[in-house]
C-alpha atoms as a PDB file:
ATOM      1  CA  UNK A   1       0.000   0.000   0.000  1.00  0.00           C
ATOM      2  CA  UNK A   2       1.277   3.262  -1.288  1.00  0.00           C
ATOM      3  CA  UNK A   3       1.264   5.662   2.004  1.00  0.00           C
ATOM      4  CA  UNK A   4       0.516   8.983   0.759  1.00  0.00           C
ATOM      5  CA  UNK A   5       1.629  11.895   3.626  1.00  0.00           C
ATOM      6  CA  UNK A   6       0.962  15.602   3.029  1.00  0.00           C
ATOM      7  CA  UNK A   7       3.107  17.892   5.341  1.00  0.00           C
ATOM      8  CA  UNK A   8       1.170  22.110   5.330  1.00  0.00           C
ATOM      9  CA  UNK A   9       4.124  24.715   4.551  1.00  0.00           C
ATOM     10  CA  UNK A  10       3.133  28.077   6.143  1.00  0.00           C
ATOM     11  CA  UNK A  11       5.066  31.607   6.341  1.00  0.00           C
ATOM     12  CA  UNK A  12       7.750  31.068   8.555  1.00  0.00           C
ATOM     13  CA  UNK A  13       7.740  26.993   8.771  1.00  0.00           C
ATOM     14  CA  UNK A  14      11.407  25.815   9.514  1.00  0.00           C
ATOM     15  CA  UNK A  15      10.324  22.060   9.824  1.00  0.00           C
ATOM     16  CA  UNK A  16       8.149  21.303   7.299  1.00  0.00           C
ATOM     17  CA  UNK A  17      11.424  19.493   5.091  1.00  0.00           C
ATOM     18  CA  UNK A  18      12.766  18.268   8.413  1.00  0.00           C
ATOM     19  CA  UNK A  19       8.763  16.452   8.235  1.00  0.00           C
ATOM     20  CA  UNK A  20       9.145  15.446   4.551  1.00  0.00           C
ATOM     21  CA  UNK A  21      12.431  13.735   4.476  1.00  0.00           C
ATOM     22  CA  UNK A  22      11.464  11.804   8.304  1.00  0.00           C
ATOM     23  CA  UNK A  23       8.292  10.598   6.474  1.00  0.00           C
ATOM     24  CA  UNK A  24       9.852   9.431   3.080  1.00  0.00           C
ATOM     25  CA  UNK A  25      12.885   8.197   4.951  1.00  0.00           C
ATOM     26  CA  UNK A  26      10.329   5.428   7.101  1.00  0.00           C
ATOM     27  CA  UNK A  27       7.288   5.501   4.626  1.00  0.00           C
ATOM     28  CA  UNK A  28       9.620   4.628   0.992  1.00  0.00           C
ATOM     29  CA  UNK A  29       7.261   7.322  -0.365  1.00  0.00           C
ATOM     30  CA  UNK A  30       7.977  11.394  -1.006  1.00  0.00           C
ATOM     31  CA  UNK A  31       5.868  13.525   1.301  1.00  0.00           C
ATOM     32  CA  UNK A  32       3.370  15.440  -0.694  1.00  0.00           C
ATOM     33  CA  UNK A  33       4.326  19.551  -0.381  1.00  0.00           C
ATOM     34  CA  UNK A  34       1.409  21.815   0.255  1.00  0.00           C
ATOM     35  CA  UNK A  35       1.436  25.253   0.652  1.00  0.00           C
ATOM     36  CA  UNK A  36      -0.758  26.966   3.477  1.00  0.00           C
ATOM     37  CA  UNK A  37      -3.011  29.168   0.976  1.00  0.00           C
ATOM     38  CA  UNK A  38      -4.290  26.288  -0.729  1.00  0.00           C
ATOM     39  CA  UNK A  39      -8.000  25.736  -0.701  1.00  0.00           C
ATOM     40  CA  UNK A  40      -7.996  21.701  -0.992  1.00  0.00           C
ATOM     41  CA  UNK A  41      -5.693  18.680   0.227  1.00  0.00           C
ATOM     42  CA  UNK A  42      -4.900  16.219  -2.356  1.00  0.00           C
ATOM     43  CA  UNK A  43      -6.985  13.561  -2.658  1.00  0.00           C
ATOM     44  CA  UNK A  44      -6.206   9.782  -0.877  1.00  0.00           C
ATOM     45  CA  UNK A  45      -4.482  11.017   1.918  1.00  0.00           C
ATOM     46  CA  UNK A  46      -3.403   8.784   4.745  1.00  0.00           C
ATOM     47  CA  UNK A  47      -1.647  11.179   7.211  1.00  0.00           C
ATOM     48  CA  UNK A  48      -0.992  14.844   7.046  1.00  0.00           C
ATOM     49  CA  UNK A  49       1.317  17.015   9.091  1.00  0.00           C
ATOM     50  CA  UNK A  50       2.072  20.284  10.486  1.00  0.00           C
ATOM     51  CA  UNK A  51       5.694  21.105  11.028  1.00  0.00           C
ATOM     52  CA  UNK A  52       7.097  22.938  13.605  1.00  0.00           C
ATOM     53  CA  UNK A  53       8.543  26.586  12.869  1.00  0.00           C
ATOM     54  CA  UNK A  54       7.565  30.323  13.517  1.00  0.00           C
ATOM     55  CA  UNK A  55       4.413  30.732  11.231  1.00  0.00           C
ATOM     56  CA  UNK A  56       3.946  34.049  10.474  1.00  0.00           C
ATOM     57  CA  UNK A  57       6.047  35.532  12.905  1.00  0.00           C
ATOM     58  CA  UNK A  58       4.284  33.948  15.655  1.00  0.00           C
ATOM     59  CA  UNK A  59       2.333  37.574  15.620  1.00  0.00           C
ATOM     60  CA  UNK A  60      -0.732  37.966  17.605  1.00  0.00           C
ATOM     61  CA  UNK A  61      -0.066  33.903  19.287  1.00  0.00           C
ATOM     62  CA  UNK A  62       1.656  31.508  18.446  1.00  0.00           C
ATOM     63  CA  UNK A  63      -0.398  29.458  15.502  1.00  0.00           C
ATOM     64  CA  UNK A  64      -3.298  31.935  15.526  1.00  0.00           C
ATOM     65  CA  UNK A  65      -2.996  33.531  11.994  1.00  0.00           C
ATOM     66  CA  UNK A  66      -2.106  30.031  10.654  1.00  0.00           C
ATOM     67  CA  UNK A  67      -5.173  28.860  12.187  1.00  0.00           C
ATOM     68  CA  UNK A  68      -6.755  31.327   9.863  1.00  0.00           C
ATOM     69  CA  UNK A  69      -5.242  29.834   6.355  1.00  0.00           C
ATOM     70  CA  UNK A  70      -7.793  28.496   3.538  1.00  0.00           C
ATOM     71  CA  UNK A  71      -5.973  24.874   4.064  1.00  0.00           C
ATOM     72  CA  UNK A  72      -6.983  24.481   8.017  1.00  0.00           C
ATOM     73  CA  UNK A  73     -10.463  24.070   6.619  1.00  0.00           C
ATOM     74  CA  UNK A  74      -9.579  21.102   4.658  1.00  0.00           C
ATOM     75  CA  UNK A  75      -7.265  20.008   7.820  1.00  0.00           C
ATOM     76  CA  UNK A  76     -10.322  19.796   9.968  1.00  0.00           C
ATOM     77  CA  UNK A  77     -12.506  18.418   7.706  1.00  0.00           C
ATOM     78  CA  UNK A  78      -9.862  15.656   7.116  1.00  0.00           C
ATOM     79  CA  UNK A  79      -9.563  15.041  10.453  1.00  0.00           C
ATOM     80  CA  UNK A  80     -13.095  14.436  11.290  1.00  0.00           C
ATOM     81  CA  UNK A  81     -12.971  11.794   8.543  1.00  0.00           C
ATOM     82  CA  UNK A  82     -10.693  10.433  10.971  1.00  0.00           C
ATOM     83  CA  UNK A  83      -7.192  10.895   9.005  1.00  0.00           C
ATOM     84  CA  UNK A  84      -4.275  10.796  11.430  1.00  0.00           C
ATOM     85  CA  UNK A  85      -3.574  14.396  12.056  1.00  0.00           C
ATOM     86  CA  UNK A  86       0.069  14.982  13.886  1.00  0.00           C
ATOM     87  CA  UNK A  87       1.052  18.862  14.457  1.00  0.00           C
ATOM     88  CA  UNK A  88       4.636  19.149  16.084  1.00  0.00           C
ATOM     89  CA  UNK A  89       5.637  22.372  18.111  1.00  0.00           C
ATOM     90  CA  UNK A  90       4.455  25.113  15.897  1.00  0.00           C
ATOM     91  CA  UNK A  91       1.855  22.525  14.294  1.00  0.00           C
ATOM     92  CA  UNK A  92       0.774  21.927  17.956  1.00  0.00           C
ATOM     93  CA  UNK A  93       0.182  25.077  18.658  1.00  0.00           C
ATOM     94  CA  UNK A  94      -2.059  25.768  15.391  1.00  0.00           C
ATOM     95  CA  UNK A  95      -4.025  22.433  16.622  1.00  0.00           C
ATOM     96  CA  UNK A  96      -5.344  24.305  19.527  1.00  0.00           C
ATOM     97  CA  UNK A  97      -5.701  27.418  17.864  1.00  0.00           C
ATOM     98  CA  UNK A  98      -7.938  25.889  15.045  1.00  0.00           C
ATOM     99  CA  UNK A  99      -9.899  24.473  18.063  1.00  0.00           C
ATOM    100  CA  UNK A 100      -9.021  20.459  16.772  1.00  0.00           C
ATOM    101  CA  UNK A 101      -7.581  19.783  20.166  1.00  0.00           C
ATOM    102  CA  UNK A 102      -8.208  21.437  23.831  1.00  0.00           C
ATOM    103  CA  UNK A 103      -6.029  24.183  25.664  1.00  0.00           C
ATOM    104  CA  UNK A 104      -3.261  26.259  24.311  1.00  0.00           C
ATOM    105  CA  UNK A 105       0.344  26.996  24.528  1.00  0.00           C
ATOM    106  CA  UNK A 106       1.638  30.002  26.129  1.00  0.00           C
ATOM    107  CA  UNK A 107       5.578  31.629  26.788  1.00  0.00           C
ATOM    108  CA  UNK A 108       7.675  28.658  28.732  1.00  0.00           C
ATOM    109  CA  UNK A 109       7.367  29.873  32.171  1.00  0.00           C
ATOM    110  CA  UNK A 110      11.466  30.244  32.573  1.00  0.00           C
ATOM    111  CA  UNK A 111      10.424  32.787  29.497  1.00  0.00           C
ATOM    112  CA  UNK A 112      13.482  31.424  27.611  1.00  0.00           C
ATOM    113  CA  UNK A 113      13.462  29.696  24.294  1.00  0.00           C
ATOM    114  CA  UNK A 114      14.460  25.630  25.271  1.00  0.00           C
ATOM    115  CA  UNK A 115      16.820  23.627  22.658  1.00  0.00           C
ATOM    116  CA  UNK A 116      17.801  20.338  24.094  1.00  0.00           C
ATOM    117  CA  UNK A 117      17.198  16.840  24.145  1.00  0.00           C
ATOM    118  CA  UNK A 118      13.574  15.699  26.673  1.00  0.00           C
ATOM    119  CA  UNK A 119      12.905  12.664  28.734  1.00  0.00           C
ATOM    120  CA  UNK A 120       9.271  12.003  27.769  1.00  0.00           C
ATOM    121  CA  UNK A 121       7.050   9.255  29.299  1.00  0.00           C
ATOM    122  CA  UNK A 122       4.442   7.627  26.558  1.00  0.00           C
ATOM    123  CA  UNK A 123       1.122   7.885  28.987  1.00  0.00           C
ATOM    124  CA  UNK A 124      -1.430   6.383  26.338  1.00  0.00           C
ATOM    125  CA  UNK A 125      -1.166   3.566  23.807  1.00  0.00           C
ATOM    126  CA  UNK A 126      -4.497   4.274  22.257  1.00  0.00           C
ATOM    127  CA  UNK A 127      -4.001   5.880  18.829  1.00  0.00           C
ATOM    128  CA  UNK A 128      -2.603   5.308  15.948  1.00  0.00           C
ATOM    129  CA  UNK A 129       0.294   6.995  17.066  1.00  0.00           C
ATOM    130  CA  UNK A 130       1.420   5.398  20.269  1.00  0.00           C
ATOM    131  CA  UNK A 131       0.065   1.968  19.539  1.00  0.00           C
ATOM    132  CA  UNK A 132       3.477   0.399  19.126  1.00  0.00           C
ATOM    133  CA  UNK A 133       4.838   1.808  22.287  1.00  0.00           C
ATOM    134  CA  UNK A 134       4.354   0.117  26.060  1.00  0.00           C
ATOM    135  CA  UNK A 135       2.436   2.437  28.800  1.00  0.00           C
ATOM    136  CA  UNK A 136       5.346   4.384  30.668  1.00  0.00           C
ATOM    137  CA  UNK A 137       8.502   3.646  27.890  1.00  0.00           C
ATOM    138  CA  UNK A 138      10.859   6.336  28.176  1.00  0.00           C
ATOM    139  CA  UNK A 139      11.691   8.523  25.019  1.00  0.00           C
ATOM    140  CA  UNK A 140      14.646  10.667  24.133  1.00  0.00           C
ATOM    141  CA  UNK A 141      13.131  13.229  21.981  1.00  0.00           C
ATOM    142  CA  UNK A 142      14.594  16.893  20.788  1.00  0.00           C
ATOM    143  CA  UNK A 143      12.395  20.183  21.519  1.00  0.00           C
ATOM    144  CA  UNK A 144      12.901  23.697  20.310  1.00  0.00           C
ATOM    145  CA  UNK A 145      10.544  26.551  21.786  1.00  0.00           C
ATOM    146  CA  UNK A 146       9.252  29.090  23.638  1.00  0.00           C
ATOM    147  CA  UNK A 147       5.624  29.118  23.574  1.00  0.00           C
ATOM    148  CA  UNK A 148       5.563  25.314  24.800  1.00  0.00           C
ATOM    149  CA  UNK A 149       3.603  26.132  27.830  1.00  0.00           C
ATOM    150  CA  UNK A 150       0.820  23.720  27.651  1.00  0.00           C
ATOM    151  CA  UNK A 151      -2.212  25.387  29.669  1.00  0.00           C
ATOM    152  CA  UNK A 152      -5.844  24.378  29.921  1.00  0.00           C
ATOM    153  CA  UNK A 153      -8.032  24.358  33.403  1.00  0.00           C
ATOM    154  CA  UNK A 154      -8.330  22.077  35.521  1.00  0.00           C
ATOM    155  CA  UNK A 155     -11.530  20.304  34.175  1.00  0.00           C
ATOM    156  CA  UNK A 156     -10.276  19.993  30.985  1.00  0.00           C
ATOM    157  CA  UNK A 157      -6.799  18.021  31.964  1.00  0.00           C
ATOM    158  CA  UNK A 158      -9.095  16.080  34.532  1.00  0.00           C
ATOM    159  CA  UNK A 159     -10.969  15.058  31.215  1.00  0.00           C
ATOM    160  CA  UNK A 160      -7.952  14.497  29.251  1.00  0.00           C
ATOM    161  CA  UNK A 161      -6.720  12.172  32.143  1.00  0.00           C
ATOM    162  CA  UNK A 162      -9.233  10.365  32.784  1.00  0.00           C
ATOM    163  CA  UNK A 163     -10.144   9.672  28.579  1.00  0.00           C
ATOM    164  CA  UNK A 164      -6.435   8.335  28.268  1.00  0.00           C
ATOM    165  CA  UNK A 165      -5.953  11.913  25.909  1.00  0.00           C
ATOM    166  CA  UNK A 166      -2.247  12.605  27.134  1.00  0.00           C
ATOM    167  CA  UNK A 167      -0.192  11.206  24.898  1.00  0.00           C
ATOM    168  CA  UNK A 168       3.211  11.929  26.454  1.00  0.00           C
ATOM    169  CA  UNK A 169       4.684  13.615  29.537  1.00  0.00           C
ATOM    170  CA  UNK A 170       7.581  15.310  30.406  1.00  0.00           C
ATOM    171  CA  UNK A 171      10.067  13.856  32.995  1.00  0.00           C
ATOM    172  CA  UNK A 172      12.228  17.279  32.762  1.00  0.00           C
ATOM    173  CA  UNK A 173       9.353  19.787  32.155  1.00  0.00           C
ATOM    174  CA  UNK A 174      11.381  22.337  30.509  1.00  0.00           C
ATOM    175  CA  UNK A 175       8.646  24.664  29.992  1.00  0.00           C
ATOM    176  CA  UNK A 176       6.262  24.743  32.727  1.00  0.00           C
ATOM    177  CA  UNK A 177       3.496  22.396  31.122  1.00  0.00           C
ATOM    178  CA  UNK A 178       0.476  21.814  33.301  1.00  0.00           C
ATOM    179  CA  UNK A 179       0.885  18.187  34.847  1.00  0.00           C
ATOM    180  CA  UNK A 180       4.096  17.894  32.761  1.00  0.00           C
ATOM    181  CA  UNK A 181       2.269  17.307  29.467  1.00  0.00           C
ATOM    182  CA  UNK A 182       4.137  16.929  25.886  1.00  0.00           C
ATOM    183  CA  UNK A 183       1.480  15.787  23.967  1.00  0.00           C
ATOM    184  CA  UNK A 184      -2.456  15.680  23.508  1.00  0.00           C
ATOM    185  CA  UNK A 185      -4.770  13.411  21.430  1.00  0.00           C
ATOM    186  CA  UNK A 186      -8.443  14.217  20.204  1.00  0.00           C
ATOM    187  CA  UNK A 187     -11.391  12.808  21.094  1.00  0.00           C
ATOM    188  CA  UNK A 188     -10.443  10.015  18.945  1.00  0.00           C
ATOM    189  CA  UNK A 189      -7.062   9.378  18.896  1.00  0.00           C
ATOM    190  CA  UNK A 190      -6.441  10.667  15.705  1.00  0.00           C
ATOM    191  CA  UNK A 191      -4.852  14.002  16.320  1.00  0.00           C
ATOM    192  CA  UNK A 192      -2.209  14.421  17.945  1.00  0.00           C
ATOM    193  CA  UNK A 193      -0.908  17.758  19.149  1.00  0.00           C
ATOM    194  CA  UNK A 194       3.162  17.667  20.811  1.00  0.00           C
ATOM    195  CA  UNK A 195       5.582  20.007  21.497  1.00  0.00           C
ATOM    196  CA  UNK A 196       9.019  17.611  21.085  1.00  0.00           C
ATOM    197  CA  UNK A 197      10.354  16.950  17.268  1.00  0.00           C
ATOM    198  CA  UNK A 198      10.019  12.989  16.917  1.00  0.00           C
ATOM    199  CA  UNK A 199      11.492  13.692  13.151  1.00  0.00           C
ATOM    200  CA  UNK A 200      14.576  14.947  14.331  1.00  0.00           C
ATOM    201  CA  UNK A 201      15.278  11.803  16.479  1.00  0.00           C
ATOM    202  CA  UNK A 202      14.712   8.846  13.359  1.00  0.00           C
ATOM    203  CA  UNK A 203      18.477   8.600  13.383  1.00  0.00           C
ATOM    204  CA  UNK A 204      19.587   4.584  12.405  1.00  0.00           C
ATOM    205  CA  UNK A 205      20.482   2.632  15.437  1.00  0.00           C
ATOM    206  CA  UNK A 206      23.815   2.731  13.388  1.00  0.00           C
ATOM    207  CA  UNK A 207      24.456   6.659  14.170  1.00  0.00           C
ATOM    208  CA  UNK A 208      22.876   7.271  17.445  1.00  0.00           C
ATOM    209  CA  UNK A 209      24.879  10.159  17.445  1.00  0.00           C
ATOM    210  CA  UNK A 210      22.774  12.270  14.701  1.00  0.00           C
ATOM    211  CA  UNK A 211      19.797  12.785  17.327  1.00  0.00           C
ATOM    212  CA  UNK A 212      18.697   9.681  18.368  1.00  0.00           C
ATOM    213  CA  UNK A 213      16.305   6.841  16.846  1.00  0.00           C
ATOM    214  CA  UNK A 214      13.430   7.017  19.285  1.00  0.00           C
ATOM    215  CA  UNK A 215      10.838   9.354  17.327  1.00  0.00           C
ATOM    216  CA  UNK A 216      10.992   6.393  14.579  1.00  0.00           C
ATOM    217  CA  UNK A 217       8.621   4.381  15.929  1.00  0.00           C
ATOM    218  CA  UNK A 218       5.734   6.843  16.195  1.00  0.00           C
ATOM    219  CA  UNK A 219       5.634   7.137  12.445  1.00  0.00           C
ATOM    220  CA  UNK A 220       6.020   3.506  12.014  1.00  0.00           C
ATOM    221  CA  UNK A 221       3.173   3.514  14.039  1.00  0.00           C
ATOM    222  CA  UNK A 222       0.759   5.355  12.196  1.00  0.00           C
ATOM    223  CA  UNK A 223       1.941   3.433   8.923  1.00  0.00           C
ATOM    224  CA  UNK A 224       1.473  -0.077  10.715  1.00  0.00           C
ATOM    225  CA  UNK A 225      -2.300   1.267  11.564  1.00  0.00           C
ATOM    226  CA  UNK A 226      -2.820   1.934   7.954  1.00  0.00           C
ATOM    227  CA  UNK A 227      -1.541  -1.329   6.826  1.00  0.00           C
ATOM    228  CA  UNK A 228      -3.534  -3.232   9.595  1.00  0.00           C
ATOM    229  CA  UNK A 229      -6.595  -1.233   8.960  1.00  0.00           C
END
């Protein structure tokens, strides 16, 4: 089966190749390009992605104007066909702001921009995402930000708890994240919103040394549900 992967390219995107070359590197197939003003996805599409980077300046919040572009209608209505959705850092934060998951991400609260390697804990093994993984594995994943904040009240991240919705926590919170959390899934499993870079850590085993390997398996993940589906 031909896996067919779009990855959105907004104004001020510094990931979205990082996104393409992860997902034809483990996939065998090139990463379909599309550019944020577009009105339609292509057709067929099995996954779609939104990279991390400063879109549009970050001006007004962090994802807000990009929350605003002509393809985040075709995004949503995508994902409520129920086609795995993954936003990383900046595509995180445009996840919230297009209202597809819960919360929002605010200034870390050291207000410093973080670049380093994270401890991250998987939490849930229900999506499409995290199927692959065991319940409390230990990761080794890059992030790079400063609105990584994760904030929503207190009866939200009671119901994300308690619906299995976080995806991973933090075991070195480097940005003050509300009960430590790195990543967020929708209502059903097929979004998912995080704040670490698991394409910058699909290194071979052979060359630990260029980032890591352990952000593989979550896109092997989503193309082993597709296959088993």
């Amino acid at each position: 089966m031909a896996f067919r992967a779009a990855v959105i390219t907004f104004p001020g995107s510094n990931c979205d190749r990082d996104m393409a070359v992860a997902l034809e590197a483990l996939s065998g197939e090139p990463a379909i390009r599309v550019w944020h003003g577009d009105a339609d996805l292509p057709d067929g599409l099995d996954f779609i992605a939104l990279p991390g980077g400063f879109s549009y300046g970050d001006y007004l919040r962090s994802g807000a104007m990009a929350a605003k572009s002509p393809i985040l209608r075709a995004v949503v209505a995508a994902a409520g066909r129920g086609v795995p959705v993954l936003g990383v850092c900046n595509g995180f934060q445009v996840l919230t702001e297009s209202g597809l998951l819960p919360g929002a991400l605010m200034r870390n609260a050291a207000q410093n921009f973080v670049c380093k390697t994270s401890e991250l804990e998987v939490t849930s093994t229900a999506s499409p995402f995290t199927r692959g993984f065991e319940a409390g594995q230990r990761l080794r994943i890059p992030v790079a930000h400063h609105d990584g904040n994760y904030f929503a009240d207190d009866a939200t991240l009671d119901a994300l708890e308690g619906d299995g919705r976080i995806a991973f926590r933090y075991l070195d919170n480097p940005n003050g994240s509300r009960r430590d959390i790195a990543g967020v899934l929708s209502e059903n499993g097929r979004v998912l919103g995080m704040m670490p870079h698991p394409e910058r850590a699909i290194a071979p085993a052979a060359h630990p040394s260029m980032g890591g390997d352990d952000g593989r398996k979550l896109f092997e993940n989503v193309i082993e549900s597709l296959v088993a589906a």
